[in-house]
PDB file of N, CA and C in Angstrom:
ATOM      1  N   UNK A   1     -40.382 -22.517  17.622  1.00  0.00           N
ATOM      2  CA  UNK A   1     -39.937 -21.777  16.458  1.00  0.00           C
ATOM      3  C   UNK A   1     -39.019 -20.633  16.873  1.00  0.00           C
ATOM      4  N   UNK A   2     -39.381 -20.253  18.019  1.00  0.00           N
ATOM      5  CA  UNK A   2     -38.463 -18.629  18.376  1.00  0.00           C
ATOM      6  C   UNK A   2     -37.448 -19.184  18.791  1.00  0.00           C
ATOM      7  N   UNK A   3     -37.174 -20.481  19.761  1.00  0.00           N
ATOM      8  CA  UNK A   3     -35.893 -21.255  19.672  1.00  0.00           C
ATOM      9  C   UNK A   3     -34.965 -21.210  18.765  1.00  0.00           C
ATOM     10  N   UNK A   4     -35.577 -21.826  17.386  1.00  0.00           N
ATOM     11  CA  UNK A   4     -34.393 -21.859  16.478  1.00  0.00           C
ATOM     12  C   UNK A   4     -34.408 -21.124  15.644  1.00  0.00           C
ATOM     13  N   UNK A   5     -34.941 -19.929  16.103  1.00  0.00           N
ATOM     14  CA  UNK A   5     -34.350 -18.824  14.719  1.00  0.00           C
ATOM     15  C   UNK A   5     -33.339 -18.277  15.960  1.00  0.00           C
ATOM     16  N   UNK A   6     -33.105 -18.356  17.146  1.00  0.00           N
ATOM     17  CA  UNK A   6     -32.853 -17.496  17.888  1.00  0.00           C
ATOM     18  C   UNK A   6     -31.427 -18.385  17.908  1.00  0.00           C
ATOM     19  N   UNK A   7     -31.096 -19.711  17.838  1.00  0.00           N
ATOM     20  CA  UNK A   7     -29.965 -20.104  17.620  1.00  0.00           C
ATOM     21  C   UNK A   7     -29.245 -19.750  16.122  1.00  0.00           C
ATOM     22  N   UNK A   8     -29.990 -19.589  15.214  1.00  0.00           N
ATOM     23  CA  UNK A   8     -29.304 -19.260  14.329  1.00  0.00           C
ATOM     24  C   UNK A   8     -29.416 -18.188  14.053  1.00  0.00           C
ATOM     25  N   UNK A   9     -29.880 -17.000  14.483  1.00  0.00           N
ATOM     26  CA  UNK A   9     -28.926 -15.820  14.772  1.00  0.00           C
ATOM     27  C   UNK A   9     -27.582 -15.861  15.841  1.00  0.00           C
ATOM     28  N   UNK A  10     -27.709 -16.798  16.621  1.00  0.00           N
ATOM     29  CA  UNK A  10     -26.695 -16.693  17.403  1.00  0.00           C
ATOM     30  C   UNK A  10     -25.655 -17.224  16.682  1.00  0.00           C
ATOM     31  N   UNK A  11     -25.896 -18.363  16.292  1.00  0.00           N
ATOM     32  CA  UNK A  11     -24.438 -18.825  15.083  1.00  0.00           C
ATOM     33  C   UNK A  11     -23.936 -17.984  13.902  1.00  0.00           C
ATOM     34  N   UNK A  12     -25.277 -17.516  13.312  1.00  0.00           N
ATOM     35  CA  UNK A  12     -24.719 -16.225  12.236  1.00  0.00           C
ATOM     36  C   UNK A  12     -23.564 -15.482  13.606  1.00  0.00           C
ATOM     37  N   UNK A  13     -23.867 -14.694  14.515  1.00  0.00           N
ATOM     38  CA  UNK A  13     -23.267 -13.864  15.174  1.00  0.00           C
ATOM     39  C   UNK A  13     -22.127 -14.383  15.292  1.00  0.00           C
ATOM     40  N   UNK A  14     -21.514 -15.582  15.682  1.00  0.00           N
ATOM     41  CA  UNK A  14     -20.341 -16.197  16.028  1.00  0.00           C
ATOM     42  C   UNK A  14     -19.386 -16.431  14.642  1.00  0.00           C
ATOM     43  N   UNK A  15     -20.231 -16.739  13.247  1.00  0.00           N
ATOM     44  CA  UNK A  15     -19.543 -16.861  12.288  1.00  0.00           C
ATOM     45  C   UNK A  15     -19.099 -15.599  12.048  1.00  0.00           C
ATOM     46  N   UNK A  16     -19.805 -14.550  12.084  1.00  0.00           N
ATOM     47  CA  UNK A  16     -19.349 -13.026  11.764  1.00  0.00           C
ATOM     48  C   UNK A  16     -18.351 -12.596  12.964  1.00  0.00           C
ATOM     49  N   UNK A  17     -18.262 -12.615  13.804  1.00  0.00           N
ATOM     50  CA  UNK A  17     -17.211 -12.216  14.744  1.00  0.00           C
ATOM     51  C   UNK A  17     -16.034 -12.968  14.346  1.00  0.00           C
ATOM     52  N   UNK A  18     -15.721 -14.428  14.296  1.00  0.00           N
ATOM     53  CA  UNK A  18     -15.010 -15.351  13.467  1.00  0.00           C
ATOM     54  C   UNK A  18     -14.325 -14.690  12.732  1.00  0.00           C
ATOM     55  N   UNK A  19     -15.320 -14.099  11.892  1.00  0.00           N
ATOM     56  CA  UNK A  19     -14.288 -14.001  10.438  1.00  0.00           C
ATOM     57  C   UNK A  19     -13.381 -11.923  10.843  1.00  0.00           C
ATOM     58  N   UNK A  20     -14.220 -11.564  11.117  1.00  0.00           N
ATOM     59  CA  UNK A  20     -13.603 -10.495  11.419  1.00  0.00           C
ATOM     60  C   UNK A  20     -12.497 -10.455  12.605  1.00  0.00           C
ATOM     61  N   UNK A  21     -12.137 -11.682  13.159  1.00  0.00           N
ATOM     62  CA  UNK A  21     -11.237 -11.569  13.871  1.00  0.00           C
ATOM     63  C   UNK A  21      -9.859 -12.335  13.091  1.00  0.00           C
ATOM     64  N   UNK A  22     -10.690 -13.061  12.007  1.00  0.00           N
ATOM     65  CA  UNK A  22      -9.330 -13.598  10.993  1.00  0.00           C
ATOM     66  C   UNK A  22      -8.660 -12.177   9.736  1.00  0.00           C
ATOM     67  N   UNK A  23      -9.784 -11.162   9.509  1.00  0.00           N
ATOM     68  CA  UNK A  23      -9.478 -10.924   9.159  1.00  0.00           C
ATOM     69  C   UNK A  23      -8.463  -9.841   9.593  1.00  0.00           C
ATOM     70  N   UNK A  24      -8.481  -9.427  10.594  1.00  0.00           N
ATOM     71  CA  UNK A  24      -7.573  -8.622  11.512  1.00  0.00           C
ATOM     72  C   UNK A  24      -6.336  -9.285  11.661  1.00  0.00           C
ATOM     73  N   UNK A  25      -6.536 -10.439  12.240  1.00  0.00           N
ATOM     74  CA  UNK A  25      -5.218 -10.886  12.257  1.00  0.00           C
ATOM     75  C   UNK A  25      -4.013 -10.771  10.949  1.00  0.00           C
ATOM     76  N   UNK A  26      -5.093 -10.884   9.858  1.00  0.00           N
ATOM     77  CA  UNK A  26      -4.093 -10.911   8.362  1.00  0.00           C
ATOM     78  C   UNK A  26      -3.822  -9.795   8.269  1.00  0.00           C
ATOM     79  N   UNK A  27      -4.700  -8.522   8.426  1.00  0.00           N
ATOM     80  CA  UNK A  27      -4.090  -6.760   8.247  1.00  0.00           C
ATOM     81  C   UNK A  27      -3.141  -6.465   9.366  1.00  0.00           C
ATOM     82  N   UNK A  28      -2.947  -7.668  10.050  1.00  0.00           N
ATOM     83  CA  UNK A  28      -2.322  -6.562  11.161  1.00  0.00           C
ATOM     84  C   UNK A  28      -0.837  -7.026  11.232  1.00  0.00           C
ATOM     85  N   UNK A  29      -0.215  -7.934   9.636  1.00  0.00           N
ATOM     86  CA  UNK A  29       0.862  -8.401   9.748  1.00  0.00           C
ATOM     87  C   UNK A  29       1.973  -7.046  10.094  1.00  0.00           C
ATOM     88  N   UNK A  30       2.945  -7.824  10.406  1.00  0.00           N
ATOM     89  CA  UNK A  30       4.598  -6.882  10.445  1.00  0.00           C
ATOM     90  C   UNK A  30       4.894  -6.908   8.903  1.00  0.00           C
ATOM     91  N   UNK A  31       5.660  -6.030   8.381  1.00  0.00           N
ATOM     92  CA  UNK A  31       6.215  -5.624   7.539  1.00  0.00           C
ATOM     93  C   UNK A  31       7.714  -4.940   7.211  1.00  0.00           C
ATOM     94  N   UNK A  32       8.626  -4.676   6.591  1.00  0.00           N
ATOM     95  CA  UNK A  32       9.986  -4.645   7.154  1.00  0.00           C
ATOM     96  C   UNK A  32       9.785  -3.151   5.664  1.00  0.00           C
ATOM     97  N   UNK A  33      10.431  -2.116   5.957  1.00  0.00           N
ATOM     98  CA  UNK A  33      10.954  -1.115   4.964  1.00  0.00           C
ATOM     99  C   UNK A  33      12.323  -0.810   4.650  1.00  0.00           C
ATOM    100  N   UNK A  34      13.059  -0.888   3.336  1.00  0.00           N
ATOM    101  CA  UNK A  34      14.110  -0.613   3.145  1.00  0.00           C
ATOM    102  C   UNK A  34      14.648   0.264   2.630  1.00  0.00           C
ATOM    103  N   UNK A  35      15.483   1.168   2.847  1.00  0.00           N
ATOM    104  CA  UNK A  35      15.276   2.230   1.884  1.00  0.00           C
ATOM    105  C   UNK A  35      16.444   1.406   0.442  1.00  0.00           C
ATOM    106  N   UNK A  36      16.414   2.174  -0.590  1.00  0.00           N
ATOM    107  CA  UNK A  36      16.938   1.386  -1.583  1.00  0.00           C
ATOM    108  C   UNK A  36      17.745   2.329  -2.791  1.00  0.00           C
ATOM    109  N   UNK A  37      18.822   2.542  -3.112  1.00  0.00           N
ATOM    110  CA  UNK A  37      19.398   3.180  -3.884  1.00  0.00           C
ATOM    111  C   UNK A  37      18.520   3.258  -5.590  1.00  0.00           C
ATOM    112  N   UNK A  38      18.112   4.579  -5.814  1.00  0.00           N
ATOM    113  CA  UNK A  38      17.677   4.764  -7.422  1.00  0.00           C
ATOM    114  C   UNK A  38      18.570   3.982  -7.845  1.00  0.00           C
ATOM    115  N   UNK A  39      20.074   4.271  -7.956  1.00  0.00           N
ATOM    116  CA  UNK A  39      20.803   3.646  -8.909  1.00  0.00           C
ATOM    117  C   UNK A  39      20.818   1.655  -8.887  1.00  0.00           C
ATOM    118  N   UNK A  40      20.337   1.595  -7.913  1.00  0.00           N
ATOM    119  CA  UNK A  40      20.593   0.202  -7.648  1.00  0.00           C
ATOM    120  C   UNK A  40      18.793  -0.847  -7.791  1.00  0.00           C
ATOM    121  N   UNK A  41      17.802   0.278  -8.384  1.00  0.00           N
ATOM    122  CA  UNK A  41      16.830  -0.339  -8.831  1.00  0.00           C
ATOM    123  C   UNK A  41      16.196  -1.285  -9.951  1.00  0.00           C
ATOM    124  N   UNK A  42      15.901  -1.977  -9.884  1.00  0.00           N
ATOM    125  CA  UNK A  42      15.322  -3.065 -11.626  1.00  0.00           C
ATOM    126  C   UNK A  42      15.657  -1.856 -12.654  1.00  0.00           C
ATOM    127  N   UNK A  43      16.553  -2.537 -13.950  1.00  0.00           N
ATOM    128  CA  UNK A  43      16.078  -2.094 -14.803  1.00  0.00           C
ATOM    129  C   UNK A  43      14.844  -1.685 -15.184  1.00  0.00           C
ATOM    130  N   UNK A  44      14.064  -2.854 -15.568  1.00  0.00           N
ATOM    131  CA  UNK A  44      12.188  -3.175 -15.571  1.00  0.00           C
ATOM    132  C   UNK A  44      11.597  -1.827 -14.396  1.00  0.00           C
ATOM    133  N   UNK A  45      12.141  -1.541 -13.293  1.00  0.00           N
ATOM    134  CA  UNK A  45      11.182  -0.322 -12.992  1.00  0.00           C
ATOM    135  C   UNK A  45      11.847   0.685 -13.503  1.00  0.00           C
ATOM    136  N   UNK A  46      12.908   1.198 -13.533  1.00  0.00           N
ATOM    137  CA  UNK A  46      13.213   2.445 -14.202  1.00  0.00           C
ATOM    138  C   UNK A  46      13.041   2.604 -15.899  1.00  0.00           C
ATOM    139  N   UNK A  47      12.584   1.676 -16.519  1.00  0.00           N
ATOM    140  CA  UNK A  47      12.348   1.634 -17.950  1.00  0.00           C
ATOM    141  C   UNK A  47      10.608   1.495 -17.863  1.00  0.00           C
ATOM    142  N   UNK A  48      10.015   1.026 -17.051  1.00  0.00           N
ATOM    143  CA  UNK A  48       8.603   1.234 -16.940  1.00  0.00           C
ATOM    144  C   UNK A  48       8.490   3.085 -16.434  1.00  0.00           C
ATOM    145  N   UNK A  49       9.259   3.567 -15.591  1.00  0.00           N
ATOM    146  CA  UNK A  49       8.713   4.831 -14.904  1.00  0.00           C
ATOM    147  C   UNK A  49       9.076   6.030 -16.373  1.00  0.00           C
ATOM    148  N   UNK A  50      10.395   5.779 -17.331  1.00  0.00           N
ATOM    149  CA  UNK A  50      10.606   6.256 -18.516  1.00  0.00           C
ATOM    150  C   UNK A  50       9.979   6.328 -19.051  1.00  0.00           C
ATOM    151  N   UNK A  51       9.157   5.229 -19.467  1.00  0.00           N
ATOM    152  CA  UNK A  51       8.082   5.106 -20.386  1.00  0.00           C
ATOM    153  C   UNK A  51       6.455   5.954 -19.923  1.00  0.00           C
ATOM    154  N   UNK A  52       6.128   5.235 -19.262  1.00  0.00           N
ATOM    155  CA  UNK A  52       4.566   5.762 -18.215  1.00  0.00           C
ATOM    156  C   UNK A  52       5.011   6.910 -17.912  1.00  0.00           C
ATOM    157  N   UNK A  53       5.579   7.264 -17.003  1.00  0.00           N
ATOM    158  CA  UNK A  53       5.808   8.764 -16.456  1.00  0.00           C
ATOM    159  C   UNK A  53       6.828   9.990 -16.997  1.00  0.00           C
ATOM    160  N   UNK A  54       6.603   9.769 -18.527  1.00  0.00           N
ATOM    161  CA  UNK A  54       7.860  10.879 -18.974  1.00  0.00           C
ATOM    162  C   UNK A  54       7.781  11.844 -17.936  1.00  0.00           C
ATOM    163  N   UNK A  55       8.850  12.617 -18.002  1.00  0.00           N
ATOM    164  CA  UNK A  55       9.369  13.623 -17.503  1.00  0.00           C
ATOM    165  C   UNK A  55       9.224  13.984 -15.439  1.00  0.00           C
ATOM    166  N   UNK A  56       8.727  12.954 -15.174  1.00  0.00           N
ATOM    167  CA  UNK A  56       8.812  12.551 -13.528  1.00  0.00           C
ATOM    168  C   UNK A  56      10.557  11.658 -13.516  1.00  0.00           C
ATOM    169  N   UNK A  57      10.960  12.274 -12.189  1.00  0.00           N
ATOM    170  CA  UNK A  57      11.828  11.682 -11.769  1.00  0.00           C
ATOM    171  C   UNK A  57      12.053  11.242 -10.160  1.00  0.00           C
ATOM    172  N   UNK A  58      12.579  10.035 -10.484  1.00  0.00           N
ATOM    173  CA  UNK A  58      12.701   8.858  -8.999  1.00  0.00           C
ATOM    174  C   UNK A  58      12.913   9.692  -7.789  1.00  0.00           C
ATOM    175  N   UNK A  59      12.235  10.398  -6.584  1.00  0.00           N
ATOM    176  CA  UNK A  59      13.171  10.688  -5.690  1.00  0.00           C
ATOM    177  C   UNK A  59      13.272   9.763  -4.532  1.00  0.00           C
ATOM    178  N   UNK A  60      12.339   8.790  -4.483  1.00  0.00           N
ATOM    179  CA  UNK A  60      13.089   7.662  -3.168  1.00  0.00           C
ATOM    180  C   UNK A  60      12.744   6.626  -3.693  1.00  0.00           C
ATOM    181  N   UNK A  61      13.200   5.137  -3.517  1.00  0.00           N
ATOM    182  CA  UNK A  61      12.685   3.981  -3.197  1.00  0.00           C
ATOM    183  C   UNK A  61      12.532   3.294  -2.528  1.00  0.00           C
ATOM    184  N   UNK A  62      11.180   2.490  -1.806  1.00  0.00           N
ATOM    185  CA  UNK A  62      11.956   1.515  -0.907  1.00  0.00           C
ATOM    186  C   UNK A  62      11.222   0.107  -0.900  1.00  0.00           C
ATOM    187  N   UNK A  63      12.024  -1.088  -0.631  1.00  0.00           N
ATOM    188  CA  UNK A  63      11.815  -2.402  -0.478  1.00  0.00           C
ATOM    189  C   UNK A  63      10.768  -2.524   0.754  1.00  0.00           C
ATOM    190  N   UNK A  64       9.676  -3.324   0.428  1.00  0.00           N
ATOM    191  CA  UNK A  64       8.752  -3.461   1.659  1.00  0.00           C
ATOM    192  C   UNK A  64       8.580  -5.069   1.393  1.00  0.00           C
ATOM    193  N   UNK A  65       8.581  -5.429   3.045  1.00  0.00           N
ATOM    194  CA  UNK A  65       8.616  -7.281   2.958  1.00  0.00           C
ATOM    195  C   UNK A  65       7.291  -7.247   3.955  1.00  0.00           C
ATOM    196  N   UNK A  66       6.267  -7.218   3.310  1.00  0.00           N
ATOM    197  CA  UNK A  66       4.768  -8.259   4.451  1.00  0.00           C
ATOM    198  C   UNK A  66       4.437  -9.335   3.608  1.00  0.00           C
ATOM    199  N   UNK A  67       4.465 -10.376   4.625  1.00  0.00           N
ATOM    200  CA  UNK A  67       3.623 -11.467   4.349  1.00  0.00           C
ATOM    201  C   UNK A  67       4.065 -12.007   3.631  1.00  0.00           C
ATOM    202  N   UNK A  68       5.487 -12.521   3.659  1.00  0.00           N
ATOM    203  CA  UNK A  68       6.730 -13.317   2.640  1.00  0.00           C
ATOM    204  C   UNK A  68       6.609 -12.546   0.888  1.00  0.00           C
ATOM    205  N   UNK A  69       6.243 -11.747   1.047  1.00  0.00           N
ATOM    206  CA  UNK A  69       5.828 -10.728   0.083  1.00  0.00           C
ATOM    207  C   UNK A  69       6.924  -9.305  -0.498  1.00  0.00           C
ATOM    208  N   UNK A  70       7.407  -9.578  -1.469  1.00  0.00           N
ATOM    209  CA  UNK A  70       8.380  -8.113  -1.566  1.00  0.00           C
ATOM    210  C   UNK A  70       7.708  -7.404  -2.714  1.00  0.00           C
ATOM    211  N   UNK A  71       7.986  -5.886  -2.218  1.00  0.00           N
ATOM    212  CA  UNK A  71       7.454  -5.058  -3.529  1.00  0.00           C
ATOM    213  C   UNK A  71       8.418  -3.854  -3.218  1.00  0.00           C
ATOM    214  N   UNK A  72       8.558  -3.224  -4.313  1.00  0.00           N
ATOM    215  CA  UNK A  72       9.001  -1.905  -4.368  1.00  0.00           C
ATOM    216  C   UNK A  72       8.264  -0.944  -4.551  1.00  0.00           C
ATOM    217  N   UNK A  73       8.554   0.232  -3.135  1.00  0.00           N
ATOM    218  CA  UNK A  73       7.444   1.796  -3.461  1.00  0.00           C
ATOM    219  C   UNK A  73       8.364   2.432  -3.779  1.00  0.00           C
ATOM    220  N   UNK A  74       8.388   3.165  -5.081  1.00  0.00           N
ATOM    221  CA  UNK A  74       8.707   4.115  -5.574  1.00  0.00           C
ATOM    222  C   UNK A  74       8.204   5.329  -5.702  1.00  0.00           C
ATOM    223  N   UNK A  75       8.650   6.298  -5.287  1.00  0.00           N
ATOM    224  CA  UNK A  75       8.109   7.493  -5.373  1.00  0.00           C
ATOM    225  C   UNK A  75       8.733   8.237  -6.111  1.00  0.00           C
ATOM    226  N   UNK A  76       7.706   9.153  -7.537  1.00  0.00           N
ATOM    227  CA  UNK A  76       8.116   9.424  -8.718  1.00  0.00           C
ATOM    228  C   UNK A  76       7.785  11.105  -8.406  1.00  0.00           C
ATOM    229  N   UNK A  77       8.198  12.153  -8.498  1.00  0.00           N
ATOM    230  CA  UNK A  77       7.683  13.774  -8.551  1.00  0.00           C
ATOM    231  C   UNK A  77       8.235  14.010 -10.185  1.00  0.00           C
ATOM    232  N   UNK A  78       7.316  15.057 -10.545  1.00  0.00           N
ATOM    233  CA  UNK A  78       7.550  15.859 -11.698  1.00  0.00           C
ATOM    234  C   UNK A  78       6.646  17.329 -11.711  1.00  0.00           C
ATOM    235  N   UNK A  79       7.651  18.592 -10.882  1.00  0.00           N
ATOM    236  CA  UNK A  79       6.444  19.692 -10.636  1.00  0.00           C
ATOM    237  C   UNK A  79       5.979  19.331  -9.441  1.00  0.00           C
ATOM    238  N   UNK A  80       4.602  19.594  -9.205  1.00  0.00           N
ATOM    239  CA  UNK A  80       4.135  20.079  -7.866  1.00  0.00           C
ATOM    240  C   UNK A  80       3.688  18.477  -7.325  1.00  0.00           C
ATOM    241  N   UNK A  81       3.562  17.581  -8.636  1.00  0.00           N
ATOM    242  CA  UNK A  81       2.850  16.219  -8.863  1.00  0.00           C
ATOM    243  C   UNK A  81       4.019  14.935  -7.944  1.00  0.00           C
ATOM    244  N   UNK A  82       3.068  14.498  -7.129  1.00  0.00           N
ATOM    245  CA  UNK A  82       4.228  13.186  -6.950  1.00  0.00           C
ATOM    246  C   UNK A  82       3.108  12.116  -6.908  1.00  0.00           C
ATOM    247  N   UNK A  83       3.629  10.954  -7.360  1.00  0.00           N
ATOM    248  CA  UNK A  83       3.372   9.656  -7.001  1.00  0.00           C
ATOM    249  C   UNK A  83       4.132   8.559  -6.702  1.00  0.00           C
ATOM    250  N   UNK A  84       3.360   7.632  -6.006  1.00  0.00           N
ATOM    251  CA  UNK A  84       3.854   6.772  -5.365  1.00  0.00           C
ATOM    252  C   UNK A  84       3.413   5.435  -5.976  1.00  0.00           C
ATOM    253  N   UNK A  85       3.904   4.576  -7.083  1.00  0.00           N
ATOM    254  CA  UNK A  85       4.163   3.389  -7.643  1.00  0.00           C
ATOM    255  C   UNK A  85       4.829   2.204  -6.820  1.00  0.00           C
ATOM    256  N   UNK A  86       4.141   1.090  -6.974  1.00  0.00           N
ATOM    257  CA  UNK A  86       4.294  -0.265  -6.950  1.00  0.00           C
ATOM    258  C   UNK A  86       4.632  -1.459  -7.591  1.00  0.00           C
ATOM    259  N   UNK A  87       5.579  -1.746  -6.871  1.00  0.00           N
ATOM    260  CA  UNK A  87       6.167  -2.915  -8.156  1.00  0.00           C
ATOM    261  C   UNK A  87       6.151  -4.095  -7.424  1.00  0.00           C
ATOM    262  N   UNK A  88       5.747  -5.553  -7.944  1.00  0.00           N
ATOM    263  CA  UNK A  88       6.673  -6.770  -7.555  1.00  0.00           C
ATOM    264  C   UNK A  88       8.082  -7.212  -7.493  1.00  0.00           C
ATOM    265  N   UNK A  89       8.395  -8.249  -6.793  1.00  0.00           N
ATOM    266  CA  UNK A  89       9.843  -8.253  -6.564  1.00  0.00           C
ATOM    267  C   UNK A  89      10.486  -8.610  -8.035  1.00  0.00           C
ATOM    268  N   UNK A  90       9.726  -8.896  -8.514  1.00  0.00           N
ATOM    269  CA  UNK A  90      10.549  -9.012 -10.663  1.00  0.00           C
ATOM    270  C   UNK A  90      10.460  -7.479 -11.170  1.00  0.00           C
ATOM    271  N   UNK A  91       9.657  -6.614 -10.793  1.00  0.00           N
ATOM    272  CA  UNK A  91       9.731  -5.013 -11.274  1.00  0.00           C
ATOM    273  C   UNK A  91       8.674  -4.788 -11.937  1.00  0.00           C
ATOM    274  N   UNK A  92       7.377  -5.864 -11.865  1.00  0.00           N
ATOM    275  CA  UNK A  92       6.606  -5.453 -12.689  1.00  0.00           C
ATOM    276  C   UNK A  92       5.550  -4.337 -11.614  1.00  0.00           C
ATOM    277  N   UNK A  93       4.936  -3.590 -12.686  1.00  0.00           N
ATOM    278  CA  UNK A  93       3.730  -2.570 -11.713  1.00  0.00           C
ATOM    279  C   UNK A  93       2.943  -2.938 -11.241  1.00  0.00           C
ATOM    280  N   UNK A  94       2.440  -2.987 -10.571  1.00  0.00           N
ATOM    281  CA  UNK A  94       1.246  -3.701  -9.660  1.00  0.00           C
ATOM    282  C   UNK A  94       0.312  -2.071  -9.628  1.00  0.00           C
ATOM    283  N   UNK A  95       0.637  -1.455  -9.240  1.00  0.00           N
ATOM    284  CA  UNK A  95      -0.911  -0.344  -8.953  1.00  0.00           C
ATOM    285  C   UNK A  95      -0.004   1.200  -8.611  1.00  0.00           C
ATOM    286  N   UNK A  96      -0.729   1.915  -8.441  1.00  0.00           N
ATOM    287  CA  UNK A  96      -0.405   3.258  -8.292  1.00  0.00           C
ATOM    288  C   UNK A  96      -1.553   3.564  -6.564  1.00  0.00           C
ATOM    289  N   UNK A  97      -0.684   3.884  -5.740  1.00  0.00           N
ATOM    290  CA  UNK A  97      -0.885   4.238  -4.679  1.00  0.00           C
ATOM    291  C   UNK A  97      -1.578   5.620  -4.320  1.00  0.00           C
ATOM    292  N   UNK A  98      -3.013   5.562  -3.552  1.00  0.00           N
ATOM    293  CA  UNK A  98      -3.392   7.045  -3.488  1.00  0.00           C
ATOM    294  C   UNK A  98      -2.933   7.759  -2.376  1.00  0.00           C
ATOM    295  N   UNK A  99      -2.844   8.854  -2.634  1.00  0.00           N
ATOM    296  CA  UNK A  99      -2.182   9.862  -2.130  1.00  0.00           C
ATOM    297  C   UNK A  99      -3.369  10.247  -0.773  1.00  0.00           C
ATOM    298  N   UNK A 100      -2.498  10.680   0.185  1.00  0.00           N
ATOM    299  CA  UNK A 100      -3.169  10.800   1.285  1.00  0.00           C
ATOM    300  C   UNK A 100      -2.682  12.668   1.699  1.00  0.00           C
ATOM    301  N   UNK A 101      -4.493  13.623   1.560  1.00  0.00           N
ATOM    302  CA  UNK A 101      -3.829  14.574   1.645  1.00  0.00           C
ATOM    303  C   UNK A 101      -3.295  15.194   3.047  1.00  0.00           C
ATOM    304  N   UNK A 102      -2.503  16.462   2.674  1.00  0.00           N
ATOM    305  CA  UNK A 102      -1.100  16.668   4.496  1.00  0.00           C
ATOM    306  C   UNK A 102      -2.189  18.426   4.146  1.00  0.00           C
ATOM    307  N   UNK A 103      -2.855  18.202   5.537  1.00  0.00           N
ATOM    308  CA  UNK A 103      -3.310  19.761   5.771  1.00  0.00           C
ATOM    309  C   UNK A 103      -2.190  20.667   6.389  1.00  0.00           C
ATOM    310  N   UNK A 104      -1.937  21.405   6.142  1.00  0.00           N
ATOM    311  CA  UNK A 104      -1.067  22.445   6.746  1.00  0.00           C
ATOM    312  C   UNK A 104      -1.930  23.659   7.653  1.00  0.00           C
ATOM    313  N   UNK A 105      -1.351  23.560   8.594  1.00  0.00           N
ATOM    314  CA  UNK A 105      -2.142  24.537   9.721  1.00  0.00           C
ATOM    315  C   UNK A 105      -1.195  26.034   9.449  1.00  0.00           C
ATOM    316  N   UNK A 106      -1.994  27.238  10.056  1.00  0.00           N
ATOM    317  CA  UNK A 106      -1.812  27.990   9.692  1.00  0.00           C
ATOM    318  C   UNK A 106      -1.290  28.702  10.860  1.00  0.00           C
ATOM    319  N   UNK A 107      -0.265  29.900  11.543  1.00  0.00           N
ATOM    320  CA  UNK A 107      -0.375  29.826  12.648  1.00  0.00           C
ATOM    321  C   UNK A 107      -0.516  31.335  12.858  1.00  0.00           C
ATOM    322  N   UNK A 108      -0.953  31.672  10.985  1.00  0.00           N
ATOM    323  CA  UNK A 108      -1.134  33.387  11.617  1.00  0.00           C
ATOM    324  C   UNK A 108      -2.557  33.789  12.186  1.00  0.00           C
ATOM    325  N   UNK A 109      -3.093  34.379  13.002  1.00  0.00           N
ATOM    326  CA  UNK A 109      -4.454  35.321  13.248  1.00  0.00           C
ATOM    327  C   UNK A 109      -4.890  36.101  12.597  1.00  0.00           C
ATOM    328  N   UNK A 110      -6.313  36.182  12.045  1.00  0.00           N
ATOM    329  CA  UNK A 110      -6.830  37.134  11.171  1.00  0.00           C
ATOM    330  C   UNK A 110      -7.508  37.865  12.436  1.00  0.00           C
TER     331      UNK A 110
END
């Protein structure tokens, strides 16, 4: 009996290493960034960011290619506020990106 529970923990173990090594392989694709002219963006995203985000305006865009995959990050500020929007390669929204916060060090002495 301690035999074969002891093989099938060992196969659980091998299926779980398995998969976590597939799944690495898929996060760890290449990806290509472009930067991309406001003026030269989808209608469909600049009439979605009009609508959703009155009074924010475009300050970068850029084309990202992983995984035969294109989307556009747009990054929208209005005030102190920025976000960073997602689109498919037709312009539709896909999600709103969270913000990752930037500590600022301080370099005076109290």
């Amino acid at each position: 009996m301690k035999k074969v529970l002891f093989v099938a923990v060992l196969m659980m173990s091998v299926l779980v290493i398995n998969a976590q090594a597939t799944k690495t392989t898929v996060t760890n694709a290449k990806s290509t960034k472009t930067t991309v002219k406001v003026a030269d963006l989808q209608k469909s995203i600049t009439d979605n960011i009009a609508k959703d985000y009155v009074g924010y305006k475009i300050k970068e865009a850029t084309n990202v290619t992983a995984n035969n995959s294109v989307t556009y990050n747009v990054v929208v500020v209005k005030g102190t506020a920025t976000e960073t929007l997602v689109y498919d390669k037709d312009g539709i929204f896909v999600k709103k990106l969270p913000h990752s916060t930037v500590k600022h060090h301080s370099t005076h002495k109290k």
